[in-house]
Protein backbone atom coordinates (compact mmCIF):
# COMPACT_ATOMS: atom_id res chain seq x y z
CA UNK A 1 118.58 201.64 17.22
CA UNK A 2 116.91 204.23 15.44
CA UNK A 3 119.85 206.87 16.07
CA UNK A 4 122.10 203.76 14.60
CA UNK A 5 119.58 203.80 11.32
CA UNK A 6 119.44 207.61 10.95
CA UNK A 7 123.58 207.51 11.31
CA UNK A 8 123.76 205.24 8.65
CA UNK A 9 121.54 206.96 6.63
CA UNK A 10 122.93 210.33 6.62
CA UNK A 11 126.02 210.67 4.64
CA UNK A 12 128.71 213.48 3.81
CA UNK A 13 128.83 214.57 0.20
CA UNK A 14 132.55 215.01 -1.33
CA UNK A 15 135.66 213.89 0.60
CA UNK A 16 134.20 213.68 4.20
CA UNK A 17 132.86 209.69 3.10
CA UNK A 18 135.89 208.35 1.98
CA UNK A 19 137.27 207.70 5.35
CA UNK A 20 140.70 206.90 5.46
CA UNK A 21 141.37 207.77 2.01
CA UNK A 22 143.47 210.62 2.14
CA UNK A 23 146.18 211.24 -0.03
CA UNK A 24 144.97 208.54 -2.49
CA UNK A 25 145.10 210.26 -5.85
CA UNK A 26 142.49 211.85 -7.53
CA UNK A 27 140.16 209.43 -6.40
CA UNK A 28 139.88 211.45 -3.02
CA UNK A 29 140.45 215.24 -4.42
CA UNK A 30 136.91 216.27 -4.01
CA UNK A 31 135.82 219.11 -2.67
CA UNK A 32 133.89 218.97 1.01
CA UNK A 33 130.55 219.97 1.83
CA UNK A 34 128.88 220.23 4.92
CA UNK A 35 125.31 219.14 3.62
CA UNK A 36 123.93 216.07 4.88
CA UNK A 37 121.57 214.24 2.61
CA UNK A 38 119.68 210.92 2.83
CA UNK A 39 121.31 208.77 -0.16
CA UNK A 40 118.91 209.25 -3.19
CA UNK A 41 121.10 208.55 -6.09
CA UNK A 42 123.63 205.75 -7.19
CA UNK A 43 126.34 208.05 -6.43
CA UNK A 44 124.86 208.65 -2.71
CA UNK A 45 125.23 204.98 -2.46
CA UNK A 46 128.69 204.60 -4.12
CA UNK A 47 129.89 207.02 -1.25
CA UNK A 48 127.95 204.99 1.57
CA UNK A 49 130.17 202.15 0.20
CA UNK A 50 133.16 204.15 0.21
CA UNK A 51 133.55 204.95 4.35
CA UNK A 52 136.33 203.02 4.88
CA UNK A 53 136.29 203.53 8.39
CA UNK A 54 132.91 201.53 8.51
CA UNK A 55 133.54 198.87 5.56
CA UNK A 56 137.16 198.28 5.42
CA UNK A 57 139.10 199.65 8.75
CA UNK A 58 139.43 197.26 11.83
CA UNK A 59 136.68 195.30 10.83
CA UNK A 60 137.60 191.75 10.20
CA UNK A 61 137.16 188.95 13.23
CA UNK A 62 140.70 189.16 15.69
CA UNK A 63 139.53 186.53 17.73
CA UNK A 64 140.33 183.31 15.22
CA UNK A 65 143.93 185.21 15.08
CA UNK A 66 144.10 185.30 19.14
CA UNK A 67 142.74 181.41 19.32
CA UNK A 68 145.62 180.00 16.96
CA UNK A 69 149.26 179.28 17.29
CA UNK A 70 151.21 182.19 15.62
CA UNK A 71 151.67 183.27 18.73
CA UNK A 72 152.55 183.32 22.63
CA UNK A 73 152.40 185.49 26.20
CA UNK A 74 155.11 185.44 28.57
CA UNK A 75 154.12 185.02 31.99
CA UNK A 76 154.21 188.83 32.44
CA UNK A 77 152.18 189.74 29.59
CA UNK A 78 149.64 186.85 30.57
CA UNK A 79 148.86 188.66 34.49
CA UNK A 80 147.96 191.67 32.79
CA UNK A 81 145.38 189.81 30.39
CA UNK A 82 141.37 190.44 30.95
CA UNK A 83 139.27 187.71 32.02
CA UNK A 84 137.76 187.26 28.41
CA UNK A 85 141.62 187.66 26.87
CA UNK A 86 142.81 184.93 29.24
CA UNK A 87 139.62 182.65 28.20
CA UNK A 88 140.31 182.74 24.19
CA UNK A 89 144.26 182.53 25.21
CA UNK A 90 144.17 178.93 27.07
CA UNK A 91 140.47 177.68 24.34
CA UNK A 92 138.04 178.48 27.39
CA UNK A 93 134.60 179.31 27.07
CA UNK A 94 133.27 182.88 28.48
CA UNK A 95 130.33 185.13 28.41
CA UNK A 96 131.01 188.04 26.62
CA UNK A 97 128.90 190.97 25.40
CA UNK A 98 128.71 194.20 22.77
CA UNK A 99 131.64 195.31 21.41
CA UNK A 100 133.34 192.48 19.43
CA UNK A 101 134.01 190.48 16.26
CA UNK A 102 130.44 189.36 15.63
CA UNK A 103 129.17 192.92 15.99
CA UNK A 104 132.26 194.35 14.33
CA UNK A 105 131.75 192.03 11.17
CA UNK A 106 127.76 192.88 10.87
CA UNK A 107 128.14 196.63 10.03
CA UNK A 108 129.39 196.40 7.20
CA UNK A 109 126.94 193.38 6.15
CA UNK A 110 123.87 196.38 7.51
CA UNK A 111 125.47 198.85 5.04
CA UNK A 112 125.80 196.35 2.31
CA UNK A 113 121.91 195.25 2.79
CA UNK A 114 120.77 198.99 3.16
CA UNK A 115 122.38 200.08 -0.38
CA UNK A 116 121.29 196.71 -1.75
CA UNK A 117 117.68 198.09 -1.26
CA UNK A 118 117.57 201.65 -1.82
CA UNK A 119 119.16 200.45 -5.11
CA UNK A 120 116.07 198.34 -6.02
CA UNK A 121 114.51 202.20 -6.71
CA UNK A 122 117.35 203.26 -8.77
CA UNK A 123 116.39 203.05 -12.32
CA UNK A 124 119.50 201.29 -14.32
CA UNK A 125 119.81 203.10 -18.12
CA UNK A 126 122.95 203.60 -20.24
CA UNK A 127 124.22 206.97 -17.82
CA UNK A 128 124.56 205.36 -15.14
CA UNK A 129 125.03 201.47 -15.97
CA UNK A 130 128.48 201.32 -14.99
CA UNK A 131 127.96 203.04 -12.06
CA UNK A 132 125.15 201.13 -10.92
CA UNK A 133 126.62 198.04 -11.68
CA UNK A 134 129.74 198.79 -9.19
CA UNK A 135 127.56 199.61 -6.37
CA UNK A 136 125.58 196.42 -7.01
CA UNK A 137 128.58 194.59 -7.41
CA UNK A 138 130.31 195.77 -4.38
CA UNK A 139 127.48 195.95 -1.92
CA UNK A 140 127.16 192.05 -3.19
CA UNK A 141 130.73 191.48 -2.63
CA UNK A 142 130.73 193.28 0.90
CA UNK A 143 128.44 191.26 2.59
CA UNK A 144 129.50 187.99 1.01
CA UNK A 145 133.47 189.37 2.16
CA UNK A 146 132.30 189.28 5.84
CA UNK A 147 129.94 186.71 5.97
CA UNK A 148 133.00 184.48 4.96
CA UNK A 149 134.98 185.91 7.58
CA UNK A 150 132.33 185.46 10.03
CA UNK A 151 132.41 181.76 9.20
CA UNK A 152 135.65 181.01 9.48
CA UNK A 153 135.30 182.04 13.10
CA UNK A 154 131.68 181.47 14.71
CA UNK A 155 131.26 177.77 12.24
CA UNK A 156 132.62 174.45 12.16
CA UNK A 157 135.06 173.69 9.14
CA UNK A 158 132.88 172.90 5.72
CA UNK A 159 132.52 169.69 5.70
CA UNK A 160 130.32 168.17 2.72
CA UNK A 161 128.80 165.24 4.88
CA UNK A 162 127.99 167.57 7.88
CA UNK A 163 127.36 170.79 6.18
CA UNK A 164 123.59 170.93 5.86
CA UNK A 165 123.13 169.76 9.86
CA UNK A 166 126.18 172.17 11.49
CA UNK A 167 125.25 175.44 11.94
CA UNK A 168 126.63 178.54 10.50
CA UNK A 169 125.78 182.31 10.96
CA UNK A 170 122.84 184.99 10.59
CA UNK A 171 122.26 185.47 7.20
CA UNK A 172 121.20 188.70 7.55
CA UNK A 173 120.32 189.66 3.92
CA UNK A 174 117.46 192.76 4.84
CA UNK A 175 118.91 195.99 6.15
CA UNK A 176 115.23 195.40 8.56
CA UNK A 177 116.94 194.85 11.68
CA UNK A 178 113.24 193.98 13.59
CA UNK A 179 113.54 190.61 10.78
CA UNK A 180 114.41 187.71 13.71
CA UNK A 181 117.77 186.18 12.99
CA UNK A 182 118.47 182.52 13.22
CA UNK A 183 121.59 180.36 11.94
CA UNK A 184 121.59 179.12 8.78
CA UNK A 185 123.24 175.88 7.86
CA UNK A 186 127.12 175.84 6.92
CA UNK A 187 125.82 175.12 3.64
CA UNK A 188 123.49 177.76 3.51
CA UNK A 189 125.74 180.10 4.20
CA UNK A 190 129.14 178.79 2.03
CA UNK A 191 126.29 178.88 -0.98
CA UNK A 192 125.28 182.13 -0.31
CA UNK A 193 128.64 183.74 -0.29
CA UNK A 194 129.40 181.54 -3.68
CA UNK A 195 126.32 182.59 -5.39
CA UNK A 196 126.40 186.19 -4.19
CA UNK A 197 130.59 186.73 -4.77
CA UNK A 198 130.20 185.17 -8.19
CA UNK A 199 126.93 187.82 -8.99
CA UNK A 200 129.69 190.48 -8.10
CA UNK A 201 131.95 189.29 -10.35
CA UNK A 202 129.92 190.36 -12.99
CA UNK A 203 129.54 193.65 -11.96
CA UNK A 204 132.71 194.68 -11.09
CA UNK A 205 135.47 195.99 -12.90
CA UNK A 206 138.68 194.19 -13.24
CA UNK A 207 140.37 196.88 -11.52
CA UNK A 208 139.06 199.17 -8.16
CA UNK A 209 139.50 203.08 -8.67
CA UNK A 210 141.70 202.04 -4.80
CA UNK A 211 141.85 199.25 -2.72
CA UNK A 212 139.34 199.67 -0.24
CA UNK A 213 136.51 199.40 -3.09
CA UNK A 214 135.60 195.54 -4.60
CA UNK A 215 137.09 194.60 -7.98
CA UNK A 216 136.09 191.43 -10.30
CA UNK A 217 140.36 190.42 -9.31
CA UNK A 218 138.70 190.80 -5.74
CA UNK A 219 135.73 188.69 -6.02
CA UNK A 220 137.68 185.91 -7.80
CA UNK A 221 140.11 185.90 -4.94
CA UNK A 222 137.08 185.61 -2.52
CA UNK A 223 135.61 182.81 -4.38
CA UNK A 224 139.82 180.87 -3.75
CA UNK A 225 139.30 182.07 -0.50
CA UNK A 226 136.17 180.60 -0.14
CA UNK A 227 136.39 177.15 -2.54
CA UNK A 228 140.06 176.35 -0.49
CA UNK A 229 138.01 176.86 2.96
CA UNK A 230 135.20 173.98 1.28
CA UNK A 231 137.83 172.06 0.42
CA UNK A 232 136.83 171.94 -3.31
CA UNK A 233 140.37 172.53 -4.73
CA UNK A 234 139.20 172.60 -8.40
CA UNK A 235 136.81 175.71 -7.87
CA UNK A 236 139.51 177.00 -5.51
CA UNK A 237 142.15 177.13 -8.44
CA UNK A 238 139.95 178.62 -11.18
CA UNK A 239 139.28 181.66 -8.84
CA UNK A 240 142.51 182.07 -7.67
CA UNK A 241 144.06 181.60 -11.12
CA UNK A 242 141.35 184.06 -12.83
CA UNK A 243 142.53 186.40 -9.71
CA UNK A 244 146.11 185.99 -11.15
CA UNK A 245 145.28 186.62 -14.87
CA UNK A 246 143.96 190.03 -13.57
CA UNK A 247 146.06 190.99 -11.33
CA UNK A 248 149.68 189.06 -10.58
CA UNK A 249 152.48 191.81 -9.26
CA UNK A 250 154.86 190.65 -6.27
CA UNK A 251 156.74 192.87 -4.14
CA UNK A 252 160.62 191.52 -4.35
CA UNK A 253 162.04 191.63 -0.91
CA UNK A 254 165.62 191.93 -2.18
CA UNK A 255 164.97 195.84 -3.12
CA UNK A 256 161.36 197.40 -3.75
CA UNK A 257 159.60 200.91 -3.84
CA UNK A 258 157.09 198.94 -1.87
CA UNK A 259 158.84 197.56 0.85
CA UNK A 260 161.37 200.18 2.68
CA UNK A 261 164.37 199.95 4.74
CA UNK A 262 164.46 197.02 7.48
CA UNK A 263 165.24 199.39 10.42
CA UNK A 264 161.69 200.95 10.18
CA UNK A 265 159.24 199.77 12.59
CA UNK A 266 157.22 198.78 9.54
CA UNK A 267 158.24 198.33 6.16
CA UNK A 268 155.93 197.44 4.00
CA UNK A 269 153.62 200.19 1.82
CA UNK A 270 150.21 200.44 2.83
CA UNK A 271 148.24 199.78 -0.36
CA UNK A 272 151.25 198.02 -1.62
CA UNK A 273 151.23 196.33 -5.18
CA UNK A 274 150.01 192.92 -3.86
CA UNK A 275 146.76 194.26 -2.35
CA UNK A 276 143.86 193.11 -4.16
CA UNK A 277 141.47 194.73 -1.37
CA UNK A 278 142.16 196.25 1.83
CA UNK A 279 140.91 195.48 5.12
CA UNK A 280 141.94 195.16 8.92
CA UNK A 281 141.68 193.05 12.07
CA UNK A 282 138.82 194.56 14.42
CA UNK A 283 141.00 196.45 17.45
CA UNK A 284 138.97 195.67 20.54
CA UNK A 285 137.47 192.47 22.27
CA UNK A 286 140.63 189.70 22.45
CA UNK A 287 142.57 192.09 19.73
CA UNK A 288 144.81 192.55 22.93
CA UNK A 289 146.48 188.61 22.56
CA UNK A 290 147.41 189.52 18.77
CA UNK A 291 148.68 192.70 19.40
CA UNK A 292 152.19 193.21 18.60
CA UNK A 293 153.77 194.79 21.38
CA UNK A 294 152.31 192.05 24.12
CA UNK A 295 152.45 189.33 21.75
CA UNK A 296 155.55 186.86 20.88
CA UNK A 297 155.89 184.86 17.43
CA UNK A 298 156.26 181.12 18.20
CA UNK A 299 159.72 180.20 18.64
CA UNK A 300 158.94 176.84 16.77
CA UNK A 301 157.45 178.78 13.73
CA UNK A 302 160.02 181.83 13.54
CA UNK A 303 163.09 179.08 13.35
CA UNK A 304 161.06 177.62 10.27
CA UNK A 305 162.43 180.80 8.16
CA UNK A 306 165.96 180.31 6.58
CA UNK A 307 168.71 183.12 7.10
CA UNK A 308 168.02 183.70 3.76
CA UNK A 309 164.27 184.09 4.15
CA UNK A 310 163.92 187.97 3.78
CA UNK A 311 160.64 187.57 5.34
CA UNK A 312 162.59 186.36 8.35
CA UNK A 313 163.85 190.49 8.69
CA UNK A 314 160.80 192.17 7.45
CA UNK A 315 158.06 190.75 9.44
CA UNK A 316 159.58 190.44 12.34
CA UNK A 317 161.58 192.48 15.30
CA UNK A 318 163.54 191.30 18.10
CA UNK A 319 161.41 192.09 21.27
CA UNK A 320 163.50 191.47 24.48
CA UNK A 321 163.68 187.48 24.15
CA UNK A 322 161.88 187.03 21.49
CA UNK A 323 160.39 188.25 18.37
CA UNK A 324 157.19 190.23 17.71
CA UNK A 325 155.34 190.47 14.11
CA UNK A 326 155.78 193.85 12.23
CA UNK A 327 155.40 192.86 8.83
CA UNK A 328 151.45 193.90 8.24
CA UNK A 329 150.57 195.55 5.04
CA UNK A 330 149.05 198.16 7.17
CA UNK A 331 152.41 199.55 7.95
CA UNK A 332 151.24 199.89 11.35
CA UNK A 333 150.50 197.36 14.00
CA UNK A 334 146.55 196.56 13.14
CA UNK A 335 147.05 193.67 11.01
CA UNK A 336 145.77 193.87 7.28
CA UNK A 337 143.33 191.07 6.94
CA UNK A 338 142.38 191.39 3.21
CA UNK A 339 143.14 189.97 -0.39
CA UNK A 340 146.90 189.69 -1.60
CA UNK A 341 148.44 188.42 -4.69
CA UNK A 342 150.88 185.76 -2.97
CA UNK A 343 147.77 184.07 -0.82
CA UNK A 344 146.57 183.72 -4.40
CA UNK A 345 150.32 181.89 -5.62
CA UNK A 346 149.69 180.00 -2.87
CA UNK A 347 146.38 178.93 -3.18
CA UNK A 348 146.88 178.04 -6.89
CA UNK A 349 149.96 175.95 -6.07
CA UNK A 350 148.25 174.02 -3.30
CA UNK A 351 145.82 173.45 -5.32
CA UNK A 352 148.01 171.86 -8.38
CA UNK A 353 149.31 169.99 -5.90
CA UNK A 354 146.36 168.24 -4.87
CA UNK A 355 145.82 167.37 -8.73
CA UNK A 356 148.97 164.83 -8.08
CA UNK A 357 151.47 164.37 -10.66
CA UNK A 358 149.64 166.46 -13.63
CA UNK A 359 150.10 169.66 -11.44
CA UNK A 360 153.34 168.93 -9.82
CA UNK A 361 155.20 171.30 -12.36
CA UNK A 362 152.63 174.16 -11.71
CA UNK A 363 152.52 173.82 -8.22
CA UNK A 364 156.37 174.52 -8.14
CA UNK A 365 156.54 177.42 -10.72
CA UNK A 366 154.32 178.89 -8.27
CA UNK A 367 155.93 178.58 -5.42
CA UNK A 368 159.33 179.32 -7.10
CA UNK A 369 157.52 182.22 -8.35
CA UNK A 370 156.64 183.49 -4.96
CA UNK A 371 159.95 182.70 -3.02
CA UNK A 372 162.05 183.86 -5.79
CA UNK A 373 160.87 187.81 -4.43
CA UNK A 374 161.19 186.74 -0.54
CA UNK A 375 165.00 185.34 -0.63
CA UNK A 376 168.23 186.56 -1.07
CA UNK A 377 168.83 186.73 -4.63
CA UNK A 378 172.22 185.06 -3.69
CA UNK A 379 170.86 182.90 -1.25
CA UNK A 380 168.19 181.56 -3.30
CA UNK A 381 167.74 177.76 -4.90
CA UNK A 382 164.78 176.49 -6.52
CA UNK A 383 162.86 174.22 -4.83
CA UNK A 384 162.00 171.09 -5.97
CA UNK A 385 159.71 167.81 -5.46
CA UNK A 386 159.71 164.17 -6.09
CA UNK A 387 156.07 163.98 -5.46
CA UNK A 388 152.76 165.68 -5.29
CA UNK A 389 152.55 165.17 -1.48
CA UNK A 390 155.83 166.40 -0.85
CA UNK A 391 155.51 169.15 -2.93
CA UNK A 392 151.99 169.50 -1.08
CA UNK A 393 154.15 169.46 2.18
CA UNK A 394 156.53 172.13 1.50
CA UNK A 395 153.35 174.52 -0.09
CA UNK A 396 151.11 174.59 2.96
CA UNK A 397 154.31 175.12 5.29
CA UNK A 398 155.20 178.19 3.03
CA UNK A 399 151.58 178.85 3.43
CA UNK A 400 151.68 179.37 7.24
CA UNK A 401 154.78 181.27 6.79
CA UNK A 402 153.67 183.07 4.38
CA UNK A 403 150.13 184.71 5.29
CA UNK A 404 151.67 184.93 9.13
CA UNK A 405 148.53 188.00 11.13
CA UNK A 406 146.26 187.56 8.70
CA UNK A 407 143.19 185.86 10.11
CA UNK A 408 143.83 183.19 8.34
CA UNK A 409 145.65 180.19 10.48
CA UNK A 410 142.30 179.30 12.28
CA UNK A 411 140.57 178.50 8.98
CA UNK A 412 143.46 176.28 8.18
CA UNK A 413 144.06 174.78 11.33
CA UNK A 414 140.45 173.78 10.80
CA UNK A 415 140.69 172.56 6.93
CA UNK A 416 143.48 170.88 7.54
CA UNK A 417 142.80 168.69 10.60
CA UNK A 418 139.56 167.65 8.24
CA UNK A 419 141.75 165.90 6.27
CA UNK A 420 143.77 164.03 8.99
CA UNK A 421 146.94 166.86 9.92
CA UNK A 422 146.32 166.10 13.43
CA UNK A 423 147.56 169.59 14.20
CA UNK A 424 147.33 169.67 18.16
CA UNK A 425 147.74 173.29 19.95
CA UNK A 426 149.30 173.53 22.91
CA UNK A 427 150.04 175.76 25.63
CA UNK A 428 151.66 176.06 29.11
CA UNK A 429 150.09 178.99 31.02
CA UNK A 430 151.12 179.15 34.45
CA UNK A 431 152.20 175.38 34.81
CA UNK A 432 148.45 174.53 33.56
CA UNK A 433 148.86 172.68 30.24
CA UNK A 434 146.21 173.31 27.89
CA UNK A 435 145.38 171.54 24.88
CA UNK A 436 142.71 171.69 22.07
CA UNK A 437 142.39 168.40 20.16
CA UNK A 438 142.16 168.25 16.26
CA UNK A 439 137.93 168.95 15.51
CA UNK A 440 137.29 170.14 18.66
CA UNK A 441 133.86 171.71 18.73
CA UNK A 442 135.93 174.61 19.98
CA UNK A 443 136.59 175.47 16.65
CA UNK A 444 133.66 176.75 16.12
CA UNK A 445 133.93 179.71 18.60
CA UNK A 446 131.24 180.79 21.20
CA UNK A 447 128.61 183.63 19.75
CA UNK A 448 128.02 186.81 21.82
CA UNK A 449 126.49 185.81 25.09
CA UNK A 450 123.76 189.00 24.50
CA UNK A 451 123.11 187.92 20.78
CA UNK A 452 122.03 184.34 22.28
CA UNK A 453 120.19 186.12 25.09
CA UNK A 454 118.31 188.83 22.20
CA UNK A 455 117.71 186.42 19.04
CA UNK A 456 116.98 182.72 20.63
CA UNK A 457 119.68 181.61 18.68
CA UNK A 458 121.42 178.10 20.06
CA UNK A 459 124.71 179.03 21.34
CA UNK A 460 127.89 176.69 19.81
CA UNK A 461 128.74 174.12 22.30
């Protein structure tokens, strides 16, 4: 552990921190050096905050991706699988160790905590307020970004009567890794990342110098992200529609410098015009299920997209049978996990939908709004709604369709069956049928076996 403190201690002045960021405008021309300092200054801790490669880059949980339904293994694919891949594949509980998502998801949270307090002895005056300010901001808006995600994955779904007794994650909120950990409540830990995201928020700017850093548009789509996982649909609108005041571009499918030709492997722009902030899917541990070339989309799901659906053509490819998912704003097969103008259309809309009637014309500007750049321009009708409910209907199918790879179908899955979906997976593995029933306790997925073995922590059932 101490060689793991010292490493993140040390840092590369110039370009050698921004990991990843090559090529990125002037934002990345600096000039290297080979000195290696211990961060001292505001800027030392801007650049700690800038290594993409240990905040942004294959960080996010893969294993609520690999436990949901986008997806399926042929028989073939399924004989090659590890013991641990086959386990998450078929909702199976298994002892599993260092490397994975929990670990993956904690550096970041370290980094975040470390600047946090070496800040504490960085005197804030009028030179360096703004500067100061964004490394606050961000280092707030880091660790709340994967405690979130960490939820979503190791927790039950937020539920306000069961909240304060289920049990959530580490709040690890010292950079003093001898401090024991134990799990916090849900609540706990949904109000943390509120209060924390919403401190950011004043910090930030409305804009990020490049996606990988935090922005206020960033931190308001956290707090969407966040609010629509709670099920508080009020909150989740404001954020998501103070996102959209900021920041509201669309790529348009029909023809875009953002979106190339359909006969490349992948065609959207990394950093494209919809990113609000950039991360990716860890690659390790069950990343193997979600992976695109062993993985098939769900035959069920890709027949949901019309032949009009230009989504239907850019995110997927035909893979002998079947099709596979190429459409990550990656532009490479590690899917991009982070914060995206249309998630934000969408969670607005679903959220005037809830309101009933009053937001039924909202909710379908929205959506028209989004669809209107993913169709045909020939091909394309306005959709419209009778009612709330159905427009409801049609928003959180376009949803799933939508925000396809993204880490984001477990979350919903588990929302969603709070609130009576009854959405049942299934699977057929070798003439076995598996099933995992709406509010399983499954959905909360089992912790590293060596974290329960190291902190006492009770393991999820």
């Amino acid at each position: 552990m101490k060689n793991q403190l010292y490493f993140f201690m040390v840092i590369f002045t110039g370009s050698a921190v921004l990991l990843g960021m090559t090529g990125c405008a002037k934002f990345l021309d600096k000039k290297t050096s080979n000195a290696i300092v211990v961060p001292q200054t505001v800027a030392d801790l801007q650049a700690l905050l800038d290594n993409a490669g240990l905040m942004n880059q294959t960080k996010t949980p893969a294993s609520g991706e690999a436990a949901a339904d986008n997806y399926f293994l042929t028989a073939d694919y399924y004989k090659t699988c590890s013991p641990i891949e086959r386990a998450f594949y078929t909702w199976q509980r298994y002892d599993y160790t260092f490397e994975n998502d929990w670990s993956k998801a904690y550096t970041p949270v370290y980094i975040a905590n470390y600047c946090l307090e070496l800040l504490k002895k960085q005197e804030q005056n009028a030179t360096n307020a703004a500067r100061w300010g964004n490394v606050y901001g961000s280092a707030l808006f880091f660790r709340s970004y994967y405690f979130q995600q960490l939820l979503w994955v190791y927790a039950k779904a937020y539920d306000e009567a069961a909240a304060s007794a289920d049990l959530g994650i580490a709040l690890r909120l010292s950079y003093d890794f001898n401090e024991p950990s134990r799990r916090a409540s849900v609540a706990e830990c949904y109000q943390q990342v509120v209060n924390d995201t919403r401190e950011a928020a004043y910090y930030l700017p409305d804009h990020p110098e490049h996606a990988f850093r935090p922005s206020k548009a960033a931190a308001y789509a956290l707090l969407a992200r966040t609010f629509l996982s709670m099920r508080r649909y009020d909150s989740a609108y404001k954020y998501a529609d103070r996102c959209l005041k900021i920041k509201n571009d669309l790529i348009d499918f029909n023809r875009d410098p953002d979106l190339g030709t359909f006969k490349t492997t992948y065609p959207f722009k990394k950093f494209n015009r919809e990113t609000v902030f950039y991360t990716e899917m860890m690659i390790g541990g069950v990343y193997g299920l979600v992976l695109s070339t062993r993985s098939k989309v769900d035959t069920v799901l890709y027949d949901k997209y019309a032949e009009a659906d230009l989504r239907k053509k850019a995110y997927f490819l035909k893979s002998g049978d079947y099709y596979r998912f190429r459409g990550s704003y990656s532009k490479a097969s590690v899917p991009f996990t982070g914060l995206a103008t249309d998630e934000m259309y969408l969670i607005r809309a679903e959220c005037s939908a809830r309101r009933g009637v009053e937001g039924l014309q909202g909710a379908l500007t929205d959506l028209n709004t989004l669809l209107a750049k993913r169709y045909e321009k020939s091909g394309f009708i306005e959709v419209t709604a009778s009612t709330a409910d159905a427009a409801l209907n049609m928003i959180l199918e376009e949803r799933r369709k939508e925000l396809i790879w993204r880490g984001i179908r477990w979350s919903d899955i588990k929302r969603l069956n709070k609130e009576g979906r009854n959405i049942v997976l299934e699977k057929v593995v070798e003439g076995q049928h598996y099933r995992l029933e709406p509010n399983s306790s499954y959905y909360a997925l089992p912790l590293p076996t060596d974290i329960i073995d190291i902190t006492g922590m009770p393991q999820n059932e």
